[in-house]
C-alpha atoms as a PDB file:
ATOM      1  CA  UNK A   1      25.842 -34.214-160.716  1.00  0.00           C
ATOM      2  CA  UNK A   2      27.355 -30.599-160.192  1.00  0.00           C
ATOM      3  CA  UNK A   3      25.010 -29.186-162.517  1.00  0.00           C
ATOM      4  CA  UNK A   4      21.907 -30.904-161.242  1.00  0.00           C
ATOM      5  CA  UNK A   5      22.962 -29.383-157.419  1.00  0.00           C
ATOM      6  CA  UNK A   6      23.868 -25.790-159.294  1.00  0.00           C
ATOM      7  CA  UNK A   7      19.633 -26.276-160.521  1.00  0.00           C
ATOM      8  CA  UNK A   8      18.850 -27.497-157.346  1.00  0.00           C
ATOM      9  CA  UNK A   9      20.223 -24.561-155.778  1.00  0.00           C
ATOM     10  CA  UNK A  10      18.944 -21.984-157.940  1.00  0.00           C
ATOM     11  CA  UNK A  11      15.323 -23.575-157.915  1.00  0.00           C
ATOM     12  CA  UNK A  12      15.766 -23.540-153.954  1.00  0.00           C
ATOM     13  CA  UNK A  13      16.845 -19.458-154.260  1.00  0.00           C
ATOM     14  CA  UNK A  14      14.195 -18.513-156.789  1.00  0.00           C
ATOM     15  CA  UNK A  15      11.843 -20.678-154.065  1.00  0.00           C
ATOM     16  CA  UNK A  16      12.127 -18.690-150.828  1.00  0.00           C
ATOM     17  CA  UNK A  17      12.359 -15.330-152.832  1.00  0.00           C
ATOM     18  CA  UNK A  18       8.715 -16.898-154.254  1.00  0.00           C
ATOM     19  CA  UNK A  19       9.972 -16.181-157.399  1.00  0.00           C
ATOM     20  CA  UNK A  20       7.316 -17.789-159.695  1.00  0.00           C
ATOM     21  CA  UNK A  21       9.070 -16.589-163.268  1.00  0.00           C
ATOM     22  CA  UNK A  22      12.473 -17.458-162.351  1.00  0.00           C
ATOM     23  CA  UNK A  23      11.224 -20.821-160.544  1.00  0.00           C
ATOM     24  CA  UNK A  24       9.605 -22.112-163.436  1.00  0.00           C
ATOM     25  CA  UNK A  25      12.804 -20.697-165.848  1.00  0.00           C
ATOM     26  CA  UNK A  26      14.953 -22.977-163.775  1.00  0.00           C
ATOM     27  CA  UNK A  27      12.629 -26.143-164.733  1.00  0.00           C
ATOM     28  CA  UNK A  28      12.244 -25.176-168.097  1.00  0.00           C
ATOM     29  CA  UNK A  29      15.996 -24.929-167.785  1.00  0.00           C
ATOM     30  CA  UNK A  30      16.661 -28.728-166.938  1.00  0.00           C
ATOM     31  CA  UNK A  31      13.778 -29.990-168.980  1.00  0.00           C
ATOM     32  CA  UNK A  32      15.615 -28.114-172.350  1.00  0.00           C
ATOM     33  CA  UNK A  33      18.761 -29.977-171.054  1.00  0.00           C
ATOM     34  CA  UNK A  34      17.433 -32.973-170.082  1.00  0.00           C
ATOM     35  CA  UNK A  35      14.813 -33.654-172.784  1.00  0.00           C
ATOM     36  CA  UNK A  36      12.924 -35.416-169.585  1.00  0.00           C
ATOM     37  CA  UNK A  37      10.743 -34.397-167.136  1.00  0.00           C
ATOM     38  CA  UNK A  38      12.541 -37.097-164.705  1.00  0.00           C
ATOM     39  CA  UNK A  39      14.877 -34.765-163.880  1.00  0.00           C
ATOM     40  CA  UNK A  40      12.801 -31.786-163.424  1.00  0.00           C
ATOM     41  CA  UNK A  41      11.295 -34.223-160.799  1.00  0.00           C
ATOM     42  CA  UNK A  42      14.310 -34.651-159.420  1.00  0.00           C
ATOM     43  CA  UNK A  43      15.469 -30.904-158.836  1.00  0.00           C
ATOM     44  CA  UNK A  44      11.541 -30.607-157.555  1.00  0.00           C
ATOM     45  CA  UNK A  45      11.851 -33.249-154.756  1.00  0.00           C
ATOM     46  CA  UNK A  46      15.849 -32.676-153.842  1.00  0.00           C
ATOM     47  CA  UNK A  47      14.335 -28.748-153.131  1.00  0.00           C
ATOM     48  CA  UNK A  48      11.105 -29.484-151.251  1.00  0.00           C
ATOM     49  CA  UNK A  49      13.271 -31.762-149.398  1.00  0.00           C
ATOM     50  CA  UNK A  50      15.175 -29.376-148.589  1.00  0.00           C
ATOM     51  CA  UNK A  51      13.125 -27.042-147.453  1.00  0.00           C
ATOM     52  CA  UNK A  52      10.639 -29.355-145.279  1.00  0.00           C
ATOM     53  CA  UNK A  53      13.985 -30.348-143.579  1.00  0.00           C
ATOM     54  CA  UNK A  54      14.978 -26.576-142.878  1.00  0.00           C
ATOM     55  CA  UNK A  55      11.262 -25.330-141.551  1.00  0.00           C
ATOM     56  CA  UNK A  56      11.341 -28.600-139.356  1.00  0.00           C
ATOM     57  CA  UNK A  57      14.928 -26.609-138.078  1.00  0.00           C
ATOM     58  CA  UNK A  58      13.852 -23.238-137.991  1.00  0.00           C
ATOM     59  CA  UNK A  59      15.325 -22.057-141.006  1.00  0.00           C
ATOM     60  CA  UNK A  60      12.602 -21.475-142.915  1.00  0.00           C
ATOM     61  CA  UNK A  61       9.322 -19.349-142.193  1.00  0.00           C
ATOM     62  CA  UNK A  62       5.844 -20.266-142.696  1.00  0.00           C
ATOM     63  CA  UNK A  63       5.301 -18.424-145.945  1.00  0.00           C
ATOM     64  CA  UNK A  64       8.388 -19.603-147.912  1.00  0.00           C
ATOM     65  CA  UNK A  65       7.215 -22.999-147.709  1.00  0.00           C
ATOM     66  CA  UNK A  66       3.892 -22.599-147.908  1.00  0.00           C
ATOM     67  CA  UNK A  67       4.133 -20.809-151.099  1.00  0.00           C
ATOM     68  CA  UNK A  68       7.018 -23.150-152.272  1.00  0.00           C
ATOM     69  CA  UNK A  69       4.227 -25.646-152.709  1.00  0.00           C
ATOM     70  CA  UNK A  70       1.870 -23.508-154.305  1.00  0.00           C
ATOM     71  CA  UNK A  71       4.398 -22.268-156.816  1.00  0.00           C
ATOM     72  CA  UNK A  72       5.483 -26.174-157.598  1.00  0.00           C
ATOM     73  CA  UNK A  73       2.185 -27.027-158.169  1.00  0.00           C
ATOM     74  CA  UNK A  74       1.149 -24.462-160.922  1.00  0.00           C
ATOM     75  CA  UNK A  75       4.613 -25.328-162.834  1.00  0.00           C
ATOM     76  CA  UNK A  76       3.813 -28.974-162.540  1.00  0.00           C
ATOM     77  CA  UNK A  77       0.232 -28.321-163.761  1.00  0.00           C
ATOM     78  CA  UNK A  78       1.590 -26.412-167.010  1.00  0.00           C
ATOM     79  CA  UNK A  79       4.226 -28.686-167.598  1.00  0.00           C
ATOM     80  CA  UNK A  80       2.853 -31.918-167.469  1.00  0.00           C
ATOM     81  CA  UNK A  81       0.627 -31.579-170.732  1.00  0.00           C
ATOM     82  CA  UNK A  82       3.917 -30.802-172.620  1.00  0.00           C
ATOM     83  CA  UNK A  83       5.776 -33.826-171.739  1.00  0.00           C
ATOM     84  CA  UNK A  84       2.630 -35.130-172.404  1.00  0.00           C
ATOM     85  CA  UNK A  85       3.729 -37.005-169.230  1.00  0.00           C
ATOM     86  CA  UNK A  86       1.226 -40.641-168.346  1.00  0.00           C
ATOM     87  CA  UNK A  87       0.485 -41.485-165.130  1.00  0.00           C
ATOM     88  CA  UNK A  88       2.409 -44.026-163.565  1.00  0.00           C
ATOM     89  CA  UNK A  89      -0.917 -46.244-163.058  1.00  0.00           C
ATOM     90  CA  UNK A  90      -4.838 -46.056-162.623  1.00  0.00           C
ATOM     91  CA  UNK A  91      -4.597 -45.610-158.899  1.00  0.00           C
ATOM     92  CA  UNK A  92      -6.118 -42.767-157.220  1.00  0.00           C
ATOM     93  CA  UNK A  93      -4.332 -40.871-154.227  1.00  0.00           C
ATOM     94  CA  UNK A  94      -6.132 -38.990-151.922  1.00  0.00           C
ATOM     95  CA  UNK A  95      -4.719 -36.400-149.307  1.00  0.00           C
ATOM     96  CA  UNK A  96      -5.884 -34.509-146.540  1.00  0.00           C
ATOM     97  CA  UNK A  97      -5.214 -33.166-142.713  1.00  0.00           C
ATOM     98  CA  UNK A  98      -7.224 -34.672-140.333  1.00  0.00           C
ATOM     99  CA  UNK A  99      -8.836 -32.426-137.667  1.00  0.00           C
ATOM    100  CA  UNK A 100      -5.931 -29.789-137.794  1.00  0.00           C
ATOM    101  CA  UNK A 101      -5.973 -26.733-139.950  1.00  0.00           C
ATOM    102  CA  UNK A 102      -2.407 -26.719-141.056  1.00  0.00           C
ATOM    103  CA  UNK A 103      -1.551 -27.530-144.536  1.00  0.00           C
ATOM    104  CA  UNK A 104       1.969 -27.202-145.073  1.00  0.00           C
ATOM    105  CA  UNK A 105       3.166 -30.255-145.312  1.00  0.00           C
ATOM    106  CA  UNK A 106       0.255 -31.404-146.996  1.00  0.00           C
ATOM    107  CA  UNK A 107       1.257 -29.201-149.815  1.00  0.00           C
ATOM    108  CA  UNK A 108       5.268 -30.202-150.528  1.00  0.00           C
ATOM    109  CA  UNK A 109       4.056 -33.943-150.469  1.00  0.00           C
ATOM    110  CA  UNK A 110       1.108 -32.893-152.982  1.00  0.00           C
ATOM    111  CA  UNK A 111       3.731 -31.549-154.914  1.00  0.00           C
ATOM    112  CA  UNK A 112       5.937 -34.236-155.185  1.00  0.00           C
ATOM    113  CA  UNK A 113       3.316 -36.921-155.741  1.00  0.00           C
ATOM    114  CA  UNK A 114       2.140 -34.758-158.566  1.00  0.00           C
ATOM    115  CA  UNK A 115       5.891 -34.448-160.222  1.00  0.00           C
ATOM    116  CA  UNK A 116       6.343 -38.515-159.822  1.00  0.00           C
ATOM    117  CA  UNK A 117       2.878 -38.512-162.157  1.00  0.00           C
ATOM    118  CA  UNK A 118       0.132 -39.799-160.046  1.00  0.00           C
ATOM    119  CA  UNK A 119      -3.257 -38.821-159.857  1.00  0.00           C
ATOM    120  CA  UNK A 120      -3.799 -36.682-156.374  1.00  0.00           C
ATOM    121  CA  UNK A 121      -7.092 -35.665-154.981  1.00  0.00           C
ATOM    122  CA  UNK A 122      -6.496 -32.717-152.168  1.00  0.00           C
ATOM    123  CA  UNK A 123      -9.533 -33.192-149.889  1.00  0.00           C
ATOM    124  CA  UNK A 124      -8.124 -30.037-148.043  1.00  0.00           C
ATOM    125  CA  UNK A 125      -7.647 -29.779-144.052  1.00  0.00           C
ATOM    126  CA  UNK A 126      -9.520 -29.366-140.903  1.00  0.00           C
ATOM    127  CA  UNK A 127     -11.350 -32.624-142.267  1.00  0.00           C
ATOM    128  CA  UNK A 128     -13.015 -34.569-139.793  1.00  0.00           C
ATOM    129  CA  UNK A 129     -13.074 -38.472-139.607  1.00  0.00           C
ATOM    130  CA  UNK A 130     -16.587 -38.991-141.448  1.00  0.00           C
ATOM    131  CA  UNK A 131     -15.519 -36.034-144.094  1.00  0.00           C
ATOM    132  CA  UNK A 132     -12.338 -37.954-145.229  1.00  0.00           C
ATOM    133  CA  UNK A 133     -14.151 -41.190-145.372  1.00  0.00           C
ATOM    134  CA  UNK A 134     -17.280 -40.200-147.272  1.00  0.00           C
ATOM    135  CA  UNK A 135     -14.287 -38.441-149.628  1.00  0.00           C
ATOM    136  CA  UNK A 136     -12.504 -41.687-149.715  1.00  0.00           C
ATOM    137  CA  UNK A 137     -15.304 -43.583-151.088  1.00  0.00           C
ATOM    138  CA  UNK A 138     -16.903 -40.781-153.318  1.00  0.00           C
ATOM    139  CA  UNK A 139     -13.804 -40.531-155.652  1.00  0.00           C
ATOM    140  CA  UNK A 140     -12.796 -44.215-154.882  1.00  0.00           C
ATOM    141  CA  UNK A 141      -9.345 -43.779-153.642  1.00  0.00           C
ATOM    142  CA  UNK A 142      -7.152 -46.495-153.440  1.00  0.00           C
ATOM    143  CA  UNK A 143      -4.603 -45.102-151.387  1.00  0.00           C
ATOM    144  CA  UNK A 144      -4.924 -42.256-148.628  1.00  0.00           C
ATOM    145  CA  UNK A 145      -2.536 -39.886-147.302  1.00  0.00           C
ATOM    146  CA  UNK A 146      -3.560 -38.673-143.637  1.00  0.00           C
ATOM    147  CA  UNK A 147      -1.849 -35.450-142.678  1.00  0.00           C
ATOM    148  CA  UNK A 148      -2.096 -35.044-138.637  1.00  0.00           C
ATOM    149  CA  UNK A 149       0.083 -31.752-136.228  1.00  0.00           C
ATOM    150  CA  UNK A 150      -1.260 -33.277-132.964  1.00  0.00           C
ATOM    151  CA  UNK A 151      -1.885 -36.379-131.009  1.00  0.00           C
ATOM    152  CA  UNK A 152      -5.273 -36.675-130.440  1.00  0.00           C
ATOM    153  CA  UNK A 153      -5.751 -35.834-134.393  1.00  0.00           C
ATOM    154  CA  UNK A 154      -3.356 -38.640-134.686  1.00  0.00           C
ATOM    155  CA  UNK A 155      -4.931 -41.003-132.389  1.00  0.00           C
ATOM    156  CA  UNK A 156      -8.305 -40.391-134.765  1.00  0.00           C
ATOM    157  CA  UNK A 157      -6.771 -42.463-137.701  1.00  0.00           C
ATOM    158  CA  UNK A 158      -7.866 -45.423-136.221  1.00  0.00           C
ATOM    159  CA  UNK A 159     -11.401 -44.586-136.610  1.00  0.00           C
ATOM    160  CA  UNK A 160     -10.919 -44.316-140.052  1.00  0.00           C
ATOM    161  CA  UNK A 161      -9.235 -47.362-140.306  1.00  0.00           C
ATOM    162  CA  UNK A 162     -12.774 -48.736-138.460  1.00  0.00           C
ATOM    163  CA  UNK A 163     -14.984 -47.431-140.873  1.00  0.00           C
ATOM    164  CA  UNK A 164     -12.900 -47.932-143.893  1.00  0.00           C
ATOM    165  CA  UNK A 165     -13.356 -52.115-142.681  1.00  0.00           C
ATOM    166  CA  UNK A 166     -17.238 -51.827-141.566  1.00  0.00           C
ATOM    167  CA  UNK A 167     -17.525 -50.648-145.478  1.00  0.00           C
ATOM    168  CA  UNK A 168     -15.077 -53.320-146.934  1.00  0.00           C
ATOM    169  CA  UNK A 169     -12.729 -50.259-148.282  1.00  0.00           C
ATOM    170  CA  UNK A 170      -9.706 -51.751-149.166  1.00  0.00           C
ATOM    171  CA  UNK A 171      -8.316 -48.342-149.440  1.00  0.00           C
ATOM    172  CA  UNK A 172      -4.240 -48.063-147.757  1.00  0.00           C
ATOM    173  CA  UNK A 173      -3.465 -46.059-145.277  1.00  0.00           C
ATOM    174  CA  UNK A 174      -0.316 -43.740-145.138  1.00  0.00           C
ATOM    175  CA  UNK A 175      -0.265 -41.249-142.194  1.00  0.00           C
ATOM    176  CA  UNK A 176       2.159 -38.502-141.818  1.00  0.00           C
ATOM    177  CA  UNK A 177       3.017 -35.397-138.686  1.00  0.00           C
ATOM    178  CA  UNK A 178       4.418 -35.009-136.142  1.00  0.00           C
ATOM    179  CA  UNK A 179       2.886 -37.325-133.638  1.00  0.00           C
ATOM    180  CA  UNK A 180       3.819 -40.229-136.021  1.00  0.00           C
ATOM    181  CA  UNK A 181       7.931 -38.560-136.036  1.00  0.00           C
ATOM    182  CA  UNK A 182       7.610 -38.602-132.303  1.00  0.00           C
ATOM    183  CA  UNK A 183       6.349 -42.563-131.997  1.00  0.00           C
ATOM    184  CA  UNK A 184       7.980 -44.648-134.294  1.00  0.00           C
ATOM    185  CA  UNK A 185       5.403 -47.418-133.384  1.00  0.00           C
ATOM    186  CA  UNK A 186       1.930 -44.800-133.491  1.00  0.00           C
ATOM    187  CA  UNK A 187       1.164 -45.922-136.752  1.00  0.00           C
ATOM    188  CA  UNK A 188       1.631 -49.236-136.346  1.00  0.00           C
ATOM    189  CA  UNK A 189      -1.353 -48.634-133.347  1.00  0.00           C
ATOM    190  CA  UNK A 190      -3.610 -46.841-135.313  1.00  0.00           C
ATOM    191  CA  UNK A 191      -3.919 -48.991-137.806  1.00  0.00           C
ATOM    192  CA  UNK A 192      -2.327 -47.652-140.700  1.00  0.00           C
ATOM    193  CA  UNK A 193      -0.478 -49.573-143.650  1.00  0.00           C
ATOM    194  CA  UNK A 194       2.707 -47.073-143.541  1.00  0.00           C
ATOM    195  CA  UNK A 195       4.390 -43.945-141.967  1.00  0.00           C
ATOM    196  CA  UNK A 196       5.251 -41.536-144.344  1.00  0.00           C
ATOM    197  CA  UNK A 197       8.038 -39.373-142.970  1.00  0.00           C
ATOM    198  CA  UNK A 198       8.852 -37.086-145.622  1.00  0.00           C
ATOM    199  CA  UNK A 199       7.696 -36.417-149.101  1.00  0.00           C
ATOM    200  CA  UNK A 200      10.131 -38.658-150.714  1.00  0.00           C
ATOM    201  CA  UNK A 201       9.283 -41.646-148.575  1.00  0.00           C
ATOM    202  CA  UNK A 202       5.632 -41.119-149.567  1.00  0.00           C
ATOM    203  CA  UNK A 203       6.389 -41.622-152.961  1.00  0.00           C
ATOM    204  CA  UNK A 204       8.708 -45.168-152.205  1.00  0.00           C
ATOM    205  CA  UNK A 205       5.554 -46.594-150.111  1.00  0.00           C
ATOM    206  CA  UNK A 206       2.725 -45.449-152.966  1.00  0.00           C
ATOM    207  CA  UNK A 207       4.732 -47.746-155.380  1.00  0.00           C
ATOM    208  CA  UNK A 208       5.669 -50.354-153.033  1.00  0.00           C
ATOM    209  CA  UNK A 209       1.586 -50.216-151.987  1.00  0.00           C
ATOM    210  CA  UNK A 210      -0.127 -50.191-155.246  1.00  0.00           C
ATOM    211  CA  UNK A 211       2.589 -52.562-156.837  1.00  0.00           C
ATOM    212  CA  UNK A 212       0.707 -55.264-154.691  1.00  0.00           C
ATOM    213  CA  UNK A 213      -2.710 -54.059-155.942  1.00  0.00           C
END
């Protein structure tokens, strides 16, 4: 346990500095130890964790996790091949931000979803309701991750869930943002299948979603 925190805090350090070489020496780091890419998972979601927590608090600045994701995206992308890693299923994930342009959080739960081994589709931001439908159904996603920063973006899932049932998708629906941290019962009225409030949640209600697939 200490030396899992002592790689948790030097992947967080090497993070905010957007250290890409030393980042990805920490990994390497635990995977040599470990033998396993589970616990280079681990140390990945512990950190992004940590810093979605601290932005949400004002510790952290716009760029530091913004490129956090970026930088734990490219390590997962060259590292995965080596530990010749499978995914966990056949299932296809799609993300995307609704109506809003921010991406931020978008990009730590990428991450994550990414390090757990499932197949993510990034459908990128500022999407509107017909773009991340005709997406949905053009790469047949089976479960979709709506990304929302304000209300009335929020309040938009539910024509989604609409159209997804005029065309018979059977596609779940896991929203995420602030409007849905703020009202504990919004996506219960917009029709979604789960809340995701951080990137570690996401990951419990993709398996608990697909497991009854």
């Amino acid at each position: 346990m200490e030396q899992s925190n002592r790689h948790v805090q030097l992947f967080l350090d090497t993070l905010l500095t957007m250290d890409r070489i030393g980042s990805e020496k920490v990994l390497r780091e635990v995977a040599a130890q470990q033998q396993s890419f589970e616990a280079v998972e681990q140390v990945i979601t512990e950190t992004l964790t940590i810093i979605g927590d601290g932005w949400e608090a004002g510790d952290y600045s716009l760029s530091q996790i913004y490129m956090s994701g970026v930088i734990c995206e490219e390590i997962i992308e060259r590292m995965l091949p080596e530990f010749r890693m499978v995914r966990k299923n056949s299932s296809k994930i799609g993300i995307g931000v609704l109506i809003d342009n921010h991406a931020l959080g978008k990009r730590i739960v990428k991450a994550v979803v990414q390090a757990e081994g499932f197949e993510i589709f990034d459908f990128g931001h500022g999407l509107s309701v017909d773009e991340m439908v005709e997406k949905t159904t053009a790469y047949h996603i089976d479960v979709l991750l709506v990304s929302t920063l304000m209300l009335p973006s929020a309040l938009k899932v539910k024509e989604i869930r609409e159209q997804f049932d005029q065309r018979g998708l059977t596609t779940r629906l896991i929203v995420g943002g602030a409007p849905f941290r703020f009202d504990s019962h919004l996506w219960q009225e917009v029709g979604a299948d789960a809340d995701g409030k951080n990137a570690t949640a996401v990951i419990s209600i993709i398996e608990r979603l697909v497991a009854k697939q």
